[in-house]
N, C-alpha and C. Protein backbone atom coordinates (compact mmCIF):
# COMPACT_ATOMS: atom_id res chain seq x y z
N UNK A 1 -13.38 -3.19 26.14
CA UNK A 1 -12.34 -2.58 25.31
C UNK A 1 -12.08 -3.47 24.10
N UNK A 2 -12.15 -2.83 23.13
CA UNK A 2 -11.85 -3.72 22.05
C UNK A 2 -10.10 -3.45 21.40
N UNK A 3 -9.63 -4.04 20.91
CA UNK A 3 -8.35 -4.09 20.42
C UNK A 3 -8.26 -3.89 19.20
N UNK A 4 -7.92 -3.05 18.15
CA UNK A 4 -7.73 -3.20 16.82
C UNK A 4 -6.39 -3.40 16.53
N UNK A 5 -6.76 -4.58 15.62
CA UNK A 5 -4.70 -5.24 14.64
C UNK A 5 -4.91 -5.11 13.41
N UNK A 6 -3.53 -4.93 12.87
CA UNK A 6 -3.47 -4.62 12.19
C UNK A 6 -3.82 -5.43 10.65
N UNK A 7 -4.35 -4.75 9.79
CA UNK A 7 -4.56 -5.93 8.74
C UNK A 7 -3.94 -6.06 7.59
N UNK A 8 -2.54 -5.11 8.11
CA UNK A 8 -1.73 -5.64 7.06
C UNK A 8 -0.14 -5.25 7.19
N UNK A 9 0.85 -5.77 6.77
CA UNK A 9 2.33 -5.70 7.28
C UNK A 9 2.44 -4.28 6.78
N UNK A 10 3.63 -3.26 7.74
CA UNK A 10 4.10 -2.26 6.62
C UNK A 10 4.35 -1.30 7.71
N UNK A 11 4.16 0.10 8.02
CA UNK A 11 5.01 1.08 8.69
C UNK A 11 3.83 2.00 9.27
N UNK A 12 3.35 1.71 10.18
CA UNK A 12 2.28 2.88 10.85
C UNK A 12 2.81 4.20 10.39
N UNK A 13 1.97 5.28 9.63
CA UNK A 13 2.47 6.53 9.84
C UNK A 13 1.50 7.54 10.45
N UNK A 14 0.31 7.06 11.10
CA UNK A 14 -1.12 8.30 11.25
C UNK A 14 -1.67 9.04 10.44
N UNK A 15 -2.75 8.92 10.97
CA UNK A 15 -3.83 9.62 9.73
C UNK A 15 -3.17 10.74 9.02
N UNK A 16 -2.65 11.81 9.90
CA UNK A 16 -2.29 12.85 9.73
C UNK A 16 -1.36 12.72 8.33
N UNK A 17 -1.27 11.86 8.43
CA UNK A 17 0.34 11.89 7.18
C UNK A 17 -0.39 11.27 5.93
N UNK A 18 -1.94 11.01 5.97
CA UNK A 18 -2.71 10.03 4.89
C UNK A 18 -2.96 10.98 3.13
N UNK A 19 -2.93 10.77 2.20
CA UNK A 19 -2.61 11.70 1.18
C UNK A 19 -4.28 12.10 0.87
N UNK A 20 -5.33 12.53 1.39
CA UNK A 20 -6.67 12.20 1.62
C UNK A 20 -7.03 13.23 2.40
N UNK A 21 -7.28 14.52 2.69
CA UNK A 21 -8.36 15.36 3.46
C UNK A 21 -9.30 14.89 4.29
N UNK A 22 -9.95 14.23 3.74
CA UNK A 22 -11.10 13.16 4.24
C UNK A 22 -10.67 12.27 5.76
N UNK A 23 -9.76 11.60 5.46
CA UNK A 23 -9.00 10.52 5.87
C UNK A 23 -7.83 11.99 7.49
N UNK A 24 -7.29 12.85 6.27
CA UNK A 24 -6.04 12.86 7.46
C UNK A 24 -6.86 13.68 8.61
N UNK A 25 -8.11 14.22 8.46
CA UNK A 25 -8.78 15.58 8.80
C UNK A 25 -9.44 14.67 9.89
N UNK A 26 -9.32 13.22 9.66
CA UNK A 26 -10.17 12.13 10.81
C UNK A 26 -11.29 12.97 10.56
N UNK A 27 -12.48 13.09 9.31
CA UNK A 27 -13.67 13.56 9.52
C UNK A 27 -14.46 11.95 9.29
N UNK A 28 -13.64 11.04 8.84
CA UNK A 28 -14.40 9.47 8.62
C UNK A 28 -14.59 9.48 10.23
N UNK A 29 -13.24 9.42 10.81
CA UNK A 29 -13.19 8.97 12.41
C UNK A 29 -11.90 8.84 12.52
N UNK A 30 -11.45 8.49 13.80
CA UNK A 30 -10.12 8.68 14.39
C UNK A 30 -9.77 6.83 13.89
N UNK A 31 -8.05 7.06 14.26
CA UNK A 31 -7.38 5.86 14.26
C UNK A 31 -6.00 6.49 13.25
N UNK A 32 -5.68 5.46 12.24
CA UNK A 32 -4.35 5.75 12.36
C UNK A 32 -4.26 4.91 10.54
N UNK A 33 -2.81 5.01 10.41
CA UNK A 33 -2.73 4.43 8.29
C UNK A 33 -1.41 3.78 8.41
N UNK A 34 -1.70 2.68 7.61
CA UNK A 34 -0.38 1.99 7.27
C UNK A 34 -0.28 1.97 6.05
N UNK A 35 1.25 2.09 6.06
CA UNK A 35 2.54 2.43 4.53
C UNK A 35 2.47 1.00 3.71
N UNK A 36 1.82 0.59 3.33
CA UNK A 36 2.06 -1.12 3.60
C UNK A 36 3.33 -2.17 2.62
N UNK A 37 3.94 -2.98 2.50
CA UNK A 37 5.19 -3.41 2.17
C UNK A 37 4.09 -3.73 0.60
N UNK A 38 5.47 -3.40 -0.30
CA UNK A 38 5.06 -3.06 -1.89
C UNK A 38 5.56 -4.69 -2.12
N UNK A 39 4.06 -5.82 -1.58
CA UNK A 39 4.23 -6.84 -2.12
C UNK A 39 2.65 -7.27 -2.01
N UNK A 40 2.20 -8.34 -2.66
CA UNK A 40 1.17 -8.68 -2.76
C UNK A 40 0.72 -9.64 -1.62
N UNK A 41 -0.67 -9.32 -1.36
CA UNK A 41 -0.84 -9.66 0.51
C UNK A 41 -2.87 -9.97 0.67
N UNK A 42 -2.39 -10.21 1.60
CA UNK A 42 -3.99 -10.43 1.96
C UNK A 42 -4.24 -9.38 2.73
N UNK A 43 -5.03 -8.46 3.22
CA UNK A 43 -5.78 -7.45 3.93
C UNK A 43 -7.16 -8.20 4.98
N UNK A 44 -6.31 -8.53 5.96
CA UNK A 44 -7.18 -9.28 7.16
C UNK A 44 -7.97 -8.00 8.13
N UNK A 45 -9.12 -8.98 8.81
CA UNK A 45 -10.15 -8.69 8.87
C UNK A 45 -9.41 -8.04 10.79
N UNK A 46 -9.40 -6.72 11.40
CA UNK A 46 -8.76 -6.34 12.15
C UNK A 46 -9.48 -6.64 13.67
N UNK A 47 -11.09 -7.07 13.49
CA UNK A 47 -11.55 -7.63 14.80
C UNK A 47 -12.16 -8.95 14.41
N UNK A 48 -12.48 -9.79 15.44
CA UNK A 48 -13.65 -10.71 15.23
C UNK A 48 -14.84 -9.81 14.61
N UNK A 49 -15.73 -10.29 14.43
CA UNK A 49 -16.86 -9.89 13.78
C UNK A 49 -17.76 -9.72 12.52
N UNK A 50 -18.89 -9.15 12.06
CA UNK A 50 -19.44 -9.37 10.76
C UNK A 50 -18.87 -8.06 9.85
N UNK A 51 -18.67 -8.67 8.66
CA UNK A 51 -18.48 -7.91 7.63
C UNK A 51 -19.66 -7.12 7.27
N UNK A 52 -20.01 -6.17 7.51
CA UNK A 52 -21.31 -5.29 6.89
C UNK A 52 -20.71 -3.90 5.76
N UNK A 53 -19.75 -4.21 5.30
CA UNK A 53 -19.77 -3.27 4.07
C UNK A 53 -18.01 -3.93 3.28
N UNK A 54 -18.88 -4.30 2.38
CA UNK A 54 -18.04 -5.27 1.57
C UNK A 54 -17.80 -4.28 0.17
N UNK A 55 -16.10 -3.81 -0.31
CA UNK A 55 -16.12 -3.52 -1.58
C UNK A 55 -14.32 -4.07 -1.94
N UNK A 56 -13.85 -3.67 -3.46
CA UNK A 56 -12.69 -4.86 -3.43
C UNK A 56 -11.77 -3.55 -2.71
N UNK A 57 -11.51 -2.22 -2.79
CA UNK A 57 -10.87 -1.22 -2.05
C UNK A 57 -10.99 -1.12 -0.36
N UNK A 58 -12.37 -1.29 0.11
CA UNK A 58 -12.42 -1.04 1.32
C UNK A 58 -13.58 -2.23 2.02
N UNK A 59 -12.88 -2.39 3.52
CA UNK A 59 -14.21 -3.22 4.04
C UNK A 59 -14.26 -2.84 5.52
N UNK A 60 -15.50 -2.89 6.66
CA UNK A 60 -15.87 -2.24 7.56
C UNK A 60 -16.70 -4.10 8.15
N UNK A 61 -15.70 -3.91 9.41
CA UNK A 61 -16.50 -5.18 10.03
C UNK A 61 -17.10 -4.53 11.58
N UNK A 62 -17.43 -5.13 11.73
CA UNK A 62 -18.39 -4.13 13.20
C UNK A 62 -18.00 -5.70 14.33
N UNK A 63 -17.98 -5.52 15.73
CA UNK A 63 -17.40 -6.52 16.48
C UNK A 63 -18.68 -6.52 17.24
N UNK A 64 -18.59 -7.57 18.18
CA UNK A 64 -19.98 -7.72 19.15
C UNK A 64 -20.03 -6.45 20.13
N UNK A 65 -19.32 -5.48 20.18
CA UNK A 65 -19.62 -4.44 20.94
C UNK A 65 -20.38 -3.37 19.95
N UNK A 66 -20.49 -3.59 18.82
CA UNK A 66 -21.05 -2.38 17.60
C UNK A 66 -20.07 -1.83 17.43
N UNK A 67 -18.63 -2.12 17.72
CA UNK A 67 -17.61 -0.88 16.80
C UNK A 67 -17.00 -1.21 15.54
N UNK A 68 -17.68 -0.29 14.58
CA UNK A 68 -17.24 -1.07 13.49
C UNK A 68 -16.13 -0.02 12.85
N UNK A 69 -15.01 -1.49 12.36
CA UNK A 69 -13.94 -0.56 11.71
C UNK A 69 -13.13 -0.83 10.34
N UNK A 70 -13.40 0.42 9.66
CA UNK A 70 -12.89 0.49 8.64
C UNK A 70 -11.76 0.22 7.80
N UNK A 71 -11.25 -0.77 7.09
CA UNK A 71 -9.77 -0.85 6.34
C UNK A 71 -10.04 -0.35 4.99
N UNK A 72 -9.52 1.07 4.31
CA UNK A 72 -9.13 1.59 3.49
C UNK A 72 -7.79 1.28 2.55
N UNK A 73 -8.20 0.14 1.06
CA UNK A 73 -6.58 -0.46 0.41
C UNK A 73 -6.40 0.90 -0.18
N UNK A 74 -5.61 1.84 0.51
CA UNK A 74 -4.92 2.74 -0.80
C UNK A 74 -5.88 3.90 -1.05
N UNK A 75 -5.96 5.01 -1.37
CA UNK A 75 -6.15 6.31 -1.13
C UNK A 75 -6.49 6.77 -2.93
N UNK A 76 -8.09 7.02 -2.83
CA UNK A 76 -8.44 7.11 -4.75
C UNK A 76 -8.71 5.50 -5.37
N UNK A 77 -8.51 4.42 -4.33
CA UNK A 77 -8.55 3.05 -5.07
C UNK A 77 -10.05 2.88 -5.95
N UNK A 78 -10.53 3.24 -5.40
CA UNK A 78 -12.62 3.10 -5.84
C UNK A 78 -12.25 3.33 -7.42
N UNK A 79 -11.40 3.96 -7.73
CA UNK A 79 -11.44 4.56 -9.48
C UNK A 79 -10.65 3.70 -9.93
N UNK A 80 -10.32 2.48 -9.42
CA UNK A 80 -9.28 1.31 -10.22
C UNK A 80 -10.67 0.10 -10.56
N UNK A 81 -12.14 0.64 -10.17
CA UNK A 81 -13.32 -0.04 -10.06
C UNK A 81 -13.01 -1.52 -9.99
N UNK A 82 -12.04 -2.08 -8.93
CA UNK A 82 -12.17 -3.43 -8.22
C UNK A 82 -10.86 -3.98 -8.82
N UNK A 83 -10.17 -3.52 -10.17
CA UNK A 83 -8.90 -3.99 -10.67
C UNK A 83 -7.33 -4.09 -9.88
N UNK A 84 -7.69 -5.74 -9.60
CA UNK A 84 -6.10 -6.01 -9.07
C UNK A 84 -6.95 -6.11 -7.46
N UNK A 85 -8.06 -6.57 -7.54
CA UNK A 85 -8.17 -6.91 -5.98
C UNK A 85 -9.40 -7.93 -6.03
N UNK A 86 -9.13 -9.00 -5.31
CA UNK A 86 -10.03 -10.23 -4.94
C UNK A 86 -10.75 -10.22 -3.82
N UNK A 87 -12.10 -10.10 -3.55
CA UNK A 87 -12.83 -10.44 -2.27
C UNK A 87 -13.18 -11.91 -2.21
N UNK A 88 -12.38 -12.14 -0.77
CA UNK A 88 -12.24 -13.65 -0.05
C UNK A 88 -13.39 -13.85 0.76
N UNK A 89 -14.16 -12.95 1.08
CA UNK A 89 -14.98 -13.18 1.83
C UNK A 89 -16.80 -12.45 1.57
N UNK A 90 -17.62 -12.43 2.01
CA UNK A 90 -19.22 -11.97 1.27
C UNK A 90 -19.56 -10.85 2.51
N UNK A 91 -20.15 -10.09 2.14
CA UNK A 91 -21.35 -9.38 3.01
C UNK A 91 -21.94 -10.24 4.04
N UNK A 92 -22.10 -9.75 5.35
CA UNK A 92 -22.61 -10.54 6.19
C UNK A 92 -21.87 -11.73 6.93
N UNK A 93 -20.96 -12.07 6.36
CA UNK A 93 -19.93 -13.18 6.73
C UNK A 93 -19.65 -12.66 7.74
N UNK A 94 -19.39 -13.72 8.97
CA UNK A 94 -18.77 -13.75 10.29
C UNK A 94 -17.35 -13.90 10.33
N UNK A 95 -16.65 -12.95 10.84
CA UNK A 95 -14.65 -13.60 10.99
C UNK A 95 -14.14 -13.28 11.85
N UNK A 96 -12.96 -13.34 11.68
CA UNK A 96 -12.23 -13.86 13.05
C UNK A 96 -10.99 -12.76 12.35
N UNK A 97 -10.61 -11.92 14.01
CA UNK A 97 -9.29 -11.14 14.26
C UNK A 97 -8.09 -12.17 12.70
N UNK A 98 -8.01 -11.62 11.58
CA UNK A 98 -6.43 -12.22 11.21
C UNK A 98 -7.12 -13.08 9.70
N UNK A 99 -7.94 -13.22 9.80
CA UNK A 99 -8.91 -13.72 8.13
C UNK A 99 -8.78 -12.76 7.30
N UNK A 100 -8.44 -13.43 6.23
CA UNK A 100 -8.20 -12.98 4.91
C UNK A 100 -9.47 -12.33 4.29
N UNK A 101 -9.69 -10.69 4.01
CA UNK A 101 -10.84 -10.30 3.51
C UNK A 101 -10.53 -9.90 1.85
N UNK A 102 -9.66 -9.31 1.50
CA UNK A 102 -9.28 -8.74 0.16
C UNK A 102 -8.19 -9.15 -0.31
N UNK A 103 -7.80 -9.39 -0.95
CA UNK A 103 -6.53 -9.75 -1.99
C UNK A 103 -6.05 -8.90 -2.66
N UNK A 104 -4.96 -7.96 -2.12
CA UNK A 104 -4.48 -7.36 -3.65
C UNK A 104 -2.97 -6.83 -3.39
N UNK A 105 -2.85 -5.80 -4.33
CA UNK A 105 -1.18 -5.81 -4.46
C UNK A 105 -0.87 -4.33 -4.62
N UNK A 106 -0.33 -3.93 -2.85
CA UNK A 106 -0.05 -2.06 -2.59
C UNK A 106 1.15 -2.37 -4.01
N UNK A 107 1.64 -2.55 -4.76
CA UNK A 107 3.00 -2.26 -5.73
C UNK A 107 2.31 -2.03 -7.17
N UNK A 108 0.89 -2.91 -7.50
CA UNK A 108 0.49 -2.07 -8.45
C UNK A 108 -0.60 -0.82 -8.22
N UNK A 109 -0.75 -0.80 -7.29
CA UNK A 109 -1.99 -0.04 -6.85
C UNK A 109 -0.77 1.79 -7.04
N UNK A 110 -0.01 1.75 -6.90
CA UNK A 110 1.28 2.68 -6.91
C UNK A 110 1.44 2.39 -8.36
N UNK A 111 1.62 1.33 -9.02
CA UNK A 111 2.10 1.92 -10.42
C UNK A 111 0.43 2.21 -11.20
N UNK A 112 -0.21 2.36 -10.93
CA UNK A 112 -1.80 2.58 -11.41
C UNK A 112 -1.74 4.62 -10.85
N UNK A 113 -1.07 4.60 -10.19
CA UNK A 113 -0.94 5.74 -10.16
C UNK A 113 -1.73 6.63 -8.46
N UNK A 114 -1.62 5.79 -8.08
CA UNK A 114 -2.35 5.66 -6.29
C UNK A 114 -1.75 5.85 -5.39
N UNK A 115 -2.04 6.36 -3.93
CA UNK A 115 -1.64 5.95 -3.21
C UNK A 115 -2.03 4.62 -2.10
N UNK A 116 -0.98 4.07 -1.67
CA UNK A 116 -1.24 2.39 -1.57
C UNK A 116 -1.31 2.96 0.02
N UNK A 117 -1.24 3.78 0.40
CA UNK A 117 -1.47 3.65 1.87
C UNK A 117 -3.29 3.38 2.86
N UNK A 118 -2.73 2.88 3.34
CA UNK A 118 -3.97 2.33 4.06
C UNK A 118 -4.78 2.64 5.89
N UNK A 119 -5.70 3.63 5.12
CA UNK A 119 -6.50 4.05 6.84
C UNK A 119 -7.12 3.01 7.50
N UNK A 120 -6.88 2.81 8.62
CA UNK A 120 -7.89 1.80 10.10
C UNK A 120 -8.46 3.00 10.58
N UNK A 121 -9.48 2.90 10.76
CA UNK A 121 -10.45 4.04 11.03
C UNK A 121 -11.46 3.25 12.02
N UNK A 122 -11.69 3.77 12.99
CA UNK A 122 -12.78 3.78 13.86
C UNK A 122 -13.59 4.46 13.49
N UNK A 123 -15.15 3.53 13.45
CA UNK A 123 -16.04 4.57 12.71
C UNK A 123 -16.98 4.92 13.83
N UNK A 124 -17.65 6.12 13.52
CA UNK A 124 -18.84 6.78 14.98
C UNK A 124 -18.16 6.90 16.13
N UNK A 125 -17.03 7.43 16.21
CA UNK A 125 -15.60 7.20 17.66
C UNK A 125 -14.83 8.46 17.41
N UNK A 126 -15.16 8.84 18.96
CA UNK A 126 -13.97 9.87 19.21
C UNK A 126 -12.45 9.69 19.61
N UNK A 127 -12.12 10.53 18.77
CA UNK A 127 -10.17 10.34 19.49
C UNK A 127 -10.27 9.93 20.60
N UNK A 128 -11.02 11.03 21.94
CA UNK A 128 -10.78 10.17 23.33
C UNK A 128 -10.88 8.62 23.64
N UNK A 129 -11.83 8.30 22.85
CA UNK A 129 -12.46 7.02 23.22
C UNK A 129 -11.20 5.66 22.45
N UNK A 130 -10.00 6.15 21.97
CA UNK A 130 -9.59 5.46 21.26
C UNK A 130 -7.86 5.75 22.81
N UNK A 131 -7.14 4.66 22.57
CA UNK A 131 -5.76 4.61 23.17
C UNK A 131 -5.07 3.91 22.48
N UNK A 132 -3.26 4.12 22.72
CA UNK A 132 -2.66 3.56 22.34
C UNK A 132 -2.36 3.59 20.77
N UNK A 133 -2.72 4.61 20.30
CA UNK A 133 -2.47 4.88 18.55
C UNK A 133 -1.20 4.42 18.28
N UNK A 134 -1.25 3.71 17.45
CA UNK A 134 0.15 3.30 16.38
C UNK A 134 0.46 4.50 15.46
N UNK A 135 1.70 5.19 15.39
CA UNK A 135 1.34 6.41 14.48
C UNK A 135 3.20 6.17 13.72
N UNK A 136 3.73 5.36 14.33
CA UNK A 136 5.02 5.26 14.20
C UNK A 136 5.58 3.54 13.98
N UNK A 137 6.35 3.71 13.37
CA UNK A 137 7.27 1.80 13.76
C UNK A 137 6.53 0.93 12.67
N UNK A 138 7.06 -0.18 12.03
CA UNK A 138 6.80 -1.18 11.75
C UNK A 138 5.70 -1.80 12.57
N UNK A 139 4.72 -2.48 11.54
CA UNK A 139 3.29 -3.49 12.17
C UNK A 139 3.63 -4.52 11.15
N UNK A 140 3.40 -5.57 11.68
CA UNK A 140 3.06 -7.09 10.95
C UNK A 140 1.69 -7.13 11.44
N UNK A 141 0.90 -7.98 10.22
CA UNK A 141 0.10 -8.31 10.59
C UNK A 141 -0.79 -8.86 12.00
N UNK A 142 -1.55 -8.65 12.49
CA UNK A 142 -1.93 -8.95 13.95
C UNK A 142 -1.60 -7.77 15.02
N UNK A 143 -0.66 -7.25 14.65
CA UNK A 143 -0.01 -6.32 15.89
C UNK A 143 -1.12 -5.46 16.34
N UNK A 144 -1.03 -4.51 17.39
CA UNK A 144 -2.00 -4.06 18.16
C UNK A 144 -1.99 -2.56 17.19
N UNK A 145 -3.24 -1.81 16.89
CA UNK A 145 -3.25 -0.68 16.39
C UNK A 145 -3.21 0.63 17.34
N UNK A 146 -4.52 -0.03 17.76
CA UNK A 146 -5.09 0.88 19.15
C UNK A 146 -6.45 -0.14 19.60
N UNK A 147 -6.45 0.83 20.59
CA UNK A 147 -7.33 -0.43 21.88
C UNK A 147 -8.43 0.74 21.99
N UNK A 148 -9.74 0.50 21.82
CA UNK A 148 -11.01 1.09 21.57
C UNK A 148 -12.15 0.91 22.73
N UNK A 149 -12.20 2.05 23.67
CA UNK A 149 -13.70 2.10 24.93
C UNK A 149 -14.61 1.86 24.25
């Protein structure tokens, strides 16, 4: 079972509520979105494991079981083409549950005209195979998302 935390402070609300078709329709994959606090933050890495898809909006680390999962900064971000976000870490890099992968700031990503909310997505995973969804409440960083067969 793998555990997904969260990789960044702010207000679980579920996919369902994500401003994204794509995203709320869970056709990426199941899991759940955080509201995240309109301050500038690091976006940590939500399992141990390798980074295999590195961009400054989104990154996908895969864990020693092969589940790899997706953190989405903000909803339309790809069209800010990397502005207002720092990658801390490379392609291929090894990390650890709570490492700093992206740098940036949900408060301008909202005045750019975005939404700053952010999907955890299990990728190649069915709803069943997922427990314990966060869809509600305050997350700080680390907290448990959902726990993954």
């Amino acid at each position: 079972m793998t555990t997904v935390t969260s990789p960044l402070a702010g207000r679980a609300i579920g996919l369902a509520a994500v401003p994204d078709p794509v995203f709320s329709g869970a056709m990426v994959g199941p899991g759940t979105a955080i509201d995240p606090v309109r301050e500038p933050a690091e976006a940590v890495s939500p399992v141990d494991g390798i980074v295999v898809s590195l961009h400054p909006h989104a990154f996908v680390v895969v864990d020693s079981e092969g589940h790899g999962v997706l953190t989405h900064l903000g909803i339309d971000t790809v069209q800010l083409n990397g502005e207002g976000f720092e990658l801390l870490v490379s392609k291929g890099d090894t990390v650890t549950r709570g490492q700093g992968i992206v740098r940036w700031n949900p408060a301008e990503v909202e005045k750019a005209g975005k939404s700053p909310v952010c999907p955890v997505v299990a990728l190649e995973a069915t709803a069943e195979s997922l427990s314990d969804v966060a869809e509600t409440g305050d997350v700080r960083v680390g907290d448990s998302l959902f726990g993954w067969q």
